[in-house]
Protein backbone atom coordinates (compact mmCIF):
# COMPACT_ATOMS: atom_id res chain seq x y z
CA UNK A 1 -52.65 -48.47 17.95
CA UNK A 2 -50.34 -51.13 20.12
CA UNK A 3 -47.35 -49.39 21.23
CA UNK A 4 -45.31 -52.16 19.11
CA UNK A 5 -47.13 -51.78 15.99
CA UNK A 6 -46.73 -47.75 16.65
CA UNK A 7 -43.14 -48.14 16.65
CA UNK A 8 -42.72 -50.02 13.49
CA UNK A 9 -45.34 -47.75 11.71
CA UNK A 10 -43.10 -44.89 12.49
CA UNK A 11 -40.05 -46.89 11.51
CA UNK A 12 -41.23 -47.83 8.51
CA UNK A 13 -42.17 -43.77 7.42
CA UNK A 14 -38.45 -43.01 8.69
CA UNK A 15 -37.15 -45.59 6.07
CA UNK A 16 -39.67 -44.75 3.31
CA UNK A 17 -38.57 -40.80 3.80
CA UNK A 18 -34.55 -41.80 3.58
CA UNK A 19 -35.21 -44.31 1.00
CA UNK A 20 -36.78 -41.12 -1.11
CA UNK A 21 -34.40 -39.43 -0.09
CA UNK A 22 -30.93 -41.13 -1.05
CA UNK A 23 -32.66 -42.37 -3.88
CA UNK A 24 -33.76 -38.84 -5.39
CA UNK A 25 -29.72 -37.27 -4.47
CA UNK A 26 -28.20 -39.63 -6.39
CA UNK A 27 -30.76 -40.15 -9.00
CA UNK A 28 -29.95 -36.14 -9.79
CA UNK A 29 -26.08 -35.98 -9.65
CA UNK A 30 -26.53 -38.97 -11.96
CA UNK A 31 -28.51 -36.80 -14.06
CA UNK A 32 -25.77 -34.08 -14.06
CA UNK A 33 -23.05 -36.21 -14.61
CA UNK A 34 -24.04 -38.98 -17.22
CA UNK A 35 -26.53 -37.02 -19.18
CA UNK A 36 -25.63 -33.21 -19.27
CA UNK A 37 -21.53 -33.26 -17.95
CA UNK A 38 -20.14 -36.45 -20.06
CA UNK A 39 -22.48 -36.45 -22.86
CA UNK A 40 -21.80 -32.72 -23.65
CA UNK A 41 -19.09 -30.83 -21.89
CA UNK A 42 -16.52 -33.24 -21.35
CA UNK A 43 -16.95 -35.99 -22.90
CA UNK A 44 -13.21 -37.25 -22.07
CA UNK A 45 -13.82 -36.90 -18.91
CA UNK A 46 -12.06 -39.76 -16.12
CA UNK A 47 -13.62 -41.53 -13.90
CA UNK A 48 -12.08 -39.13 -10.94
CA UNK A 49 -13.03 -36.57 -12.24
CA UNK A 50 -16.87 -37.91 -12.51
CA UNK A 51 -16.96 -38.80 -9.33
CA UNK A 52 -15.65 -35.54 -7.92
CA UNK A 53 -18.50 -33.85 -10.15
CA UNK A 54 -21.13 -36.74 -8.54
CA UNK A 55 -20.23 -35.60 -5.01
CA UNK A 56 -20.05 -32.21 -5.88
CA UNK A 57 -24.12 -32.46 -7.64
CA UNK A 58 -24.65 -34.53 -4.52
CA UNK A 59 -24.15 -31.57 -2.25
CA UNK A 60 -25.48 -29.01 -4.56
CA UNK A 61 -28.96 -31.11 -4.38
CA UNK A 62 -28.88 -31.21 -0.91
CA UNK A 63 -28.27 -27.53 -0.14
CA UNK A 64 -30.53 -25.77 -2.69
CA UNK A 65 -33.70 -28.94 -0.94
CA UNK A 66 -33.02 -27.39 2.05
CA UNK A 67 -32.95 -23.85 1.22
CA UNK A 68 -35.94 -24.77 -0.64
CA UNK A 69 -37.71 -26.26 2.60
CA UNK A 70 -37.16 -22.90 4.38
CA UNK A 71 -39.98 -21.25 1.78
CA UNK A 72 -42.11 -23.52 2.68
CA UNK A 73 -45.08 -23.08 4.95
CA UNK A 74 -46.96 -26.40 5.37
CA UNK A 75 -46.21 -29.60 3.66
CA UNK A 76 -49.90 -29.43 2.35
CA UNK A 77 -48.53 -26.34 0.07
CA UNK A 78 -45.91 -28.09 -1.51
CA UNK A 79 -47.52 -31.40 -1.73
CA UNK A 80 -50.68 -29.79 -3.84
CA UNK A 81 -47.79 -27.80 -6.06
CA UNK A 82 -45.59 -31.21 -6.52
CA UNK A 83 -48.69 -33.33 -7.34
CA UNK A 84 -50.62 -30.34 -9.75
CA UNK A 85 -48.22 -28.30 -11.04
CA UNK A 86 -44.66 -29.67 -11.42
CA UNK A 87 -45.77 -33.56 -11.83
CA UNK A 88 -48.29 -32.18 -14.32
CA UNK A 89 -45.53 -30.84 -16.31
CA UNK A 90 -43.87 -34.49 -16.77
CA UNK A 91 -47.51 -36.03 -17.11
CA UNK A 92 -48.13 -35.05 -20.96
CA UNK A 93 -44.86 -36.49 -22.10
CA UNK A 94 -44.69 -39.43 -20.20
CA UNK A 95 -48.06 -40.58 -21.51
CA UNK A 96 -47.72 -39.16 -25.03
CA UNK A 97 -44.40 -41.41 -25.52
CA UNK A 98 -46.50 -44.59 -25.57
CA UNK A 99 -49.03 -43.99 -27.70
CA UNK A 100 -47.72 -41.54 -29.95
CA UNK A 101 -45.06 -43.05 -32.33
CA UNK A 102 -43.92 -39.51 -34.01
CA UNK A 103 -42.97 -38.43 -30.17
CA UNK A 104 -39.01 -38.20 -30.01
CA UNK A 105 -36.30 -37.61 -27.46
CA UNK A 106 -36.91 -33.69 -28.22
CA UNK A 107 -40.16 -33.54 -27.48
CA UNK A 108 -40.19 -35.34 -24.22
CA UNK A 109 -37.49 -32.90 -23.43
CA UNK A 110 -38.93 -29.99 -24.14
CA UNK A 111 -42.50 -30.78 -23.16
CA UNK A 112 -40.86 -31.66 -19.46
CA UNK A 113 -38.86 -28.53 -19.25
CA UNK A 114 -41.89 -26.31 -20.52
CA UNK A 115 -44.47 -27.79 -18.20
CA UNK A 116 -41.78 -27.75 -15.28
CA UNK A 117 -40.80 -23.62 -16.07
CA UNK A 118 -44.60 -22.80 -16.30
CA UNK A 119 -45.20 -24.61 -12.94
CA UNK A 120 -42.43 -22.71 -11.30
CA UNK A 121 -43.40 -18.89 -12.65
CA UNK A 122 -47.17 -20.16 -11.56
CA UNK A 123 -45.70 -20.72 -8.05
CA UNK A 124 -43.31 -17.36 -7.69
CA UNK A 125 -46.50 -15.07 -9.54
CA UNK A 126 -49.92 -16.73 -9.55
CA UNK A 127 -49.38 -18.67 -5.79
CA UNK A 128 -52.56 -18.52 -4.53
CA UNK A 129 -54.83 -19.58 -7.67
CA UNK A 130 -56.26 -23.03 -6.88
CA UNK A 131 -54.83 -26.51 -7.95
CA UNK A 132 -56.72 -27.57 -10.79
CA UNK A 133 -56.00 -24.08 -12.65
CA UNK A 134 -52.14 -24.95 -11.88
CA UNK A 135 -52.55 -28.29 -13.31
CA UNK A 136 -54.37 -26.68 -16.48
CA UNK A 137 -51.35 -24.15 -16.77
CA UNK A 138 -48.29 -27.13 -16.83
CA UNK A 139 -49.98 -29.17 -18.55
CA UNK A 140 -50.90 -26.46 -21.61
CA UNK A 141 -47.11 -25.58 -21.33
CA UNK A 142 -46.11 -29.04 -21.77
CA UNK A 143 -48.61 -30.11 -24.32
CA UNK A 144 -47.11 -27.03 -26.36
CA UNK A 145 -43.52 -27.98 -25.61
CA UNK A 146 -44.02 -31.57 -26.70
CA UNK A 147 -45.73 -30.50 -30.13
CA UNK A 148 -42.95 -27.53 -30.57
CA UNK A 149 -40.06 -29.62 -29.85
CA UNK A 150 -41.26 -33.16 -32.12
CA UNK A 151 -42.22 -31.65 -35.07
CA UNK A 152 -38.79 -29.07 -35.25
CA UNK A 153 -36.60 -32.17 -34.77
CA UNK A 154 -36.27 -35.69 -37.01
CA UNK A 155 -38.59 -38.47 -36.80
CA UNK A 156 -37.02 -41.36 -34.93
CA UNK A 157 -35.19 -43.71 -36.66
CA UNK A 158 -37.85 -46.23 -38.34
CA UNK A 159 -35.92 -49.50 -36.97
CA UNK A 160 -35.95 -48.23 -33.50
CA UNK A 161 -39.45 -47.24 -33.90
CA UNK A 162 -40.46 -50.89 -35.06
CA UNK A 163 -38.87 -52.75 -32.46
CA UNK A 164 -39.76 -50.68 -30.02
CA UNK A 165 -43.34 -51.57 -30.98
CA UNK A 166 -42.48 -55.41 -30.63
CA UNK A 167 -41.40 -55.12 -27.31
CA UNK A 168 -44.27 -53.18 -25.99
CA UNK A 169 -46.89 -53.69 -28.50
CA UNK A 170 -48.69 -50.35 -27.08
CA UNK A 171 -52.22 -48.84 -28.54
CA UNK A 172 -52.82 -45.93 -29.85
CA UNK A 173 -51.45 -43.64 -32.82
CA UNK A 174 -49.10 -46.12 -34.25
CA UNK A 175 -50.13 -46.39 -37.94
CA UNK A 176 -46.94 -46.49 -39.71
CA UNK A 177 -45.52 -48.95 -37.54
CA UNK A 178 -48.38 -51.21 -37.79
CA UNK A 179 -48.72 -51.26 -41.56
CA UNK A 180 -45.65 -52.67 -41.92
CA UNK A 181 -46.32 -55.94 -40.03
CA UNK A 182 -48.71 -58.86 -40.31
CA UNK A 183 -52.36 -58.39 -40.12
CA UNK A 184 -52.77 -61.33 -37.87
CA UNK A 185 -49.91 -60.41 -35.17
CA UNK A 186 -51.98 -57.37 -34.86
CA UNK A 187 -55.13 -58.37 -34.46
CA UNK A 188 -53.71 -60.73 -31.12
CA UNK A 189 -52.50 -57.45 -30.17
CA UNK A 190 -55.24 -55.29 -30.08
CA UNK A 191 -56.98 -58.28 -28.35
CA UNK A 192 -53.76 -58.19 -26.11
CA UNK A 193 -54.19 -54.36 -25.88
CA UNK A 194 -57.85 -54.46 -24.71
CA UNK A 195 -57.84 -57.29 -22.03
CA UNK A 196 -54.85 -55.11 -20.62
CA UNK A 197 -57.63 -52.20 -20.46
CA UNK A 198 -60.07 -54.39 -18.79
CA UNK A 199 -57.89 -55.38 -16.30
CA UNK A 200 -57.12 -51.70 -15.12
CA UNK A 201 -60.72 -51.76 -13.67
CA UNK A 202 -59.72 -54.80 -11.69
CA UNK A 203 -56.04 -53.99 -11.03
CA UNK A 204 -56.54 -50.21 -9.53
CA UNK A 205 -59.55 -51.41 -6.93
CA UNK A 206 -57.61 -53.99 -5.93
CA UNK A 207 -54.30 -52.54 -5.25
CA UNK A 208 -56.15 -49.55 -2.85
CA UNK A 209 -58.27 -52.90 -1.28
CA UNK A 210 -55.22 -55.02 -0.69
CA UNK A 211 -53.99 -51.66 1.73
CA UNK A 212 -57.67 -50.98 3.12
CA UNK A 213 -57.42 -55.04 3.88
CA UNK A 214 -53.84 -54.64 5.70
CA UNK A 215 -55.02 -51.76 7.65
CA UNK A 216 -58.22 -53.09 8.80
CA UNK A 217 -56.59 -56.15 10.25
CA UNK A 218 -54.02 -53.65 11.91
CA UNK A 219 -57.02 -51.90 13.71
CA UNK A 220 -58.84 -54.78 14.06
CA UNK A 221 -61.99 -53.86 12.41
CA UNK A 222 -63.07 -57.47 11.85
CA UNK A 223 -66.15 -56.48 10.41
CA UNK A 224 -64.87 -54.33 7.30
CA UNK A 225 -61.73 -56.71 6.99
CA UNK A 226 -64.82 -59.52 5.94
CA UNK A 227 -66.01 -57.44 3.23
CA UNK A 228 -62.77 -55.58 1.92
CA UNK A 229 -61.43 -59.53 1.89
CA UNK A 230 -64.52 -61.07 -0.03
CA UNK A 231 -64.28 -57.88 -2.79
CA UNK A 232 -60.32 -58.62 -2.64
CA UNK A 233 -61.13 -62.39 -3.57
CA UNK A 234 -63.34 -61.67 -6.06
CA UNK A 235 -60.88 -58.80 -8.05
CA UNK A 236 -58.03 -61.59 -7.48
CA UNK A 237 -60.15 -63.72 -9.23
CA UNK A 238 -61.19 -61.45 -12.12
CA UNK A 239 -57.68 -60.26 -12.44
CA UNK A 240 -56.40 -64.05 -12.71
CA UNK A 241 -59.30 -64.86 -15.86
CA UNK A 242 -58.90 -61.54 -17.55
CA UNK A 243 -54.93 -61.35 -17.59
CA UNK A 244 -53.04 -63.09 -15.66
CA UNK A 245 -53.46 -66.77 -17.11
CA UNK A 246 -52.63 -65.01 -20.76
CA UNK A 247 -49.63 -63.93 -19.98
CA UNK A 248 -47.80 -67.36 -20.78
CA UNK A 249 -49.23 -66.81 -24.14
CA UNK A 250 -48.78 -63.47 -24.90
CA UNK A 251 -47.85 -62.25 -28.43
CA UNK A 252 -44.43 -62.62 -29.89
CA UNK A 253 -43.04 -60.63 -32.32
CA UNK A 254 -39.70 -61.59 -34.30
């Protein structure tokens, strides 16, 4: 690799990693201060005093990542354990919520925290067993949680329900919602709803392509840059028919 292009691959990892970084601290004291501190303990609370708490969960997050990072071996260990066991956790809810319409606040809540906990104990007393058994175990937890914690807590509120399905006009298990409104708006919809599915197969190849095309060009490997750019064309293209010249017409839903 050039010695220039060298340097501004590594530059661009540096900024990626403090990006992440900055991004993830105060993303958490956020968390802390707006959802849990505010919304339930103090309530009254003024803005000095929020902002002492945000520094204060700003610090905390820092301190407990690095004491963290000193338990950690190789950053092959903790990648397969993010990506299998404590992602898994969040997966199950973070699907579920768009295609389930009984789903509430409560659920994804407890589903998250479930499949989170049961990744953690997995990782302090089952550490060696292999990934896809961890990804089994928080994803069971969380499946659980998420069933536990919707049907022990109210139905959301029908109104809220209905216009979030206008906005997104998901698919899946959205029968009461749909029964209420016109046959016709629905069936655009579901036609809506399965071009979008179509155009997965296109979108997903062509997103990994368009970085395969970058990187060939980078390494100057002429040869596969031809072909990765003729299958990038031809995605492009199906991508354009299948979706992308819809979109001034998708549905609308008043």
């Amino acid at each position: 690799v050039p010695i220039g292009i060298k340097g501004l691959i590594v530059a661009g990892l540096m900024a990626a990693a403090m990006s992440t970084f900055d991004s993830t601290v105060n993303a958490g004291a956020a968390y802390w201060v707006k959802d849990i501190y505010q919304a339930y303990i103090n309530p009254k609370a003024s803005q000095k005093l929020l902002l002492r708490h945000s520094r204060w969960a700003s610090v905390a997050i820092v301190v407990l990542g690095l004491g963290f990072m000193l338990l950690i071996h190789n950053i092959n260990e903790i990648w397969g354990w993010i990506t299998s066991s404590l992602g898994a956790g969040m997966l199950i809810p973070t699907m579920a919520r768009w295609y389930w319409w009984r789903m509430n606040g409560y659920g994804f809540a407890a589903g998250t925290i479930l499949g989170m906990v049961a990744a953690i104990l997995q990782k302090i007393f089952l550490p060696g067993i292999p990934e896809y058994f961890s990804f089994i175990i928080a994803t069971t937890a969380s499946l659980i949680g998420l069933i536990a914690g919707t049907y022990l807590s109210a139905p959301t509120d029908e109104n809220v329900l209905f216009e979030f399905y206008k906005r997104t006009r998901p698919f899946g298990f959205w029968k009461p919602v749909r029964r209420k409104m016109d046959p016709q708006i629905l069936a655009q919809i579901d036609k809506e709803n399965h071009r979008d599915i179509i155009s997965t197969f296109f979108a997903v190849p062509w997103q990994v392509i368009l970085f395969l095309t970058g990187m060939a060009i980078v390494i100057k490997r002429w040869d596969e840059f031809a072909w990765l750019f003729a299958l990038l064309v031809i995605l492009s293209a199906g991508l354009y028919f299948n979706w992308f010249r819809h979109l001034s017409s998708e549905v609308k839903v008043d």
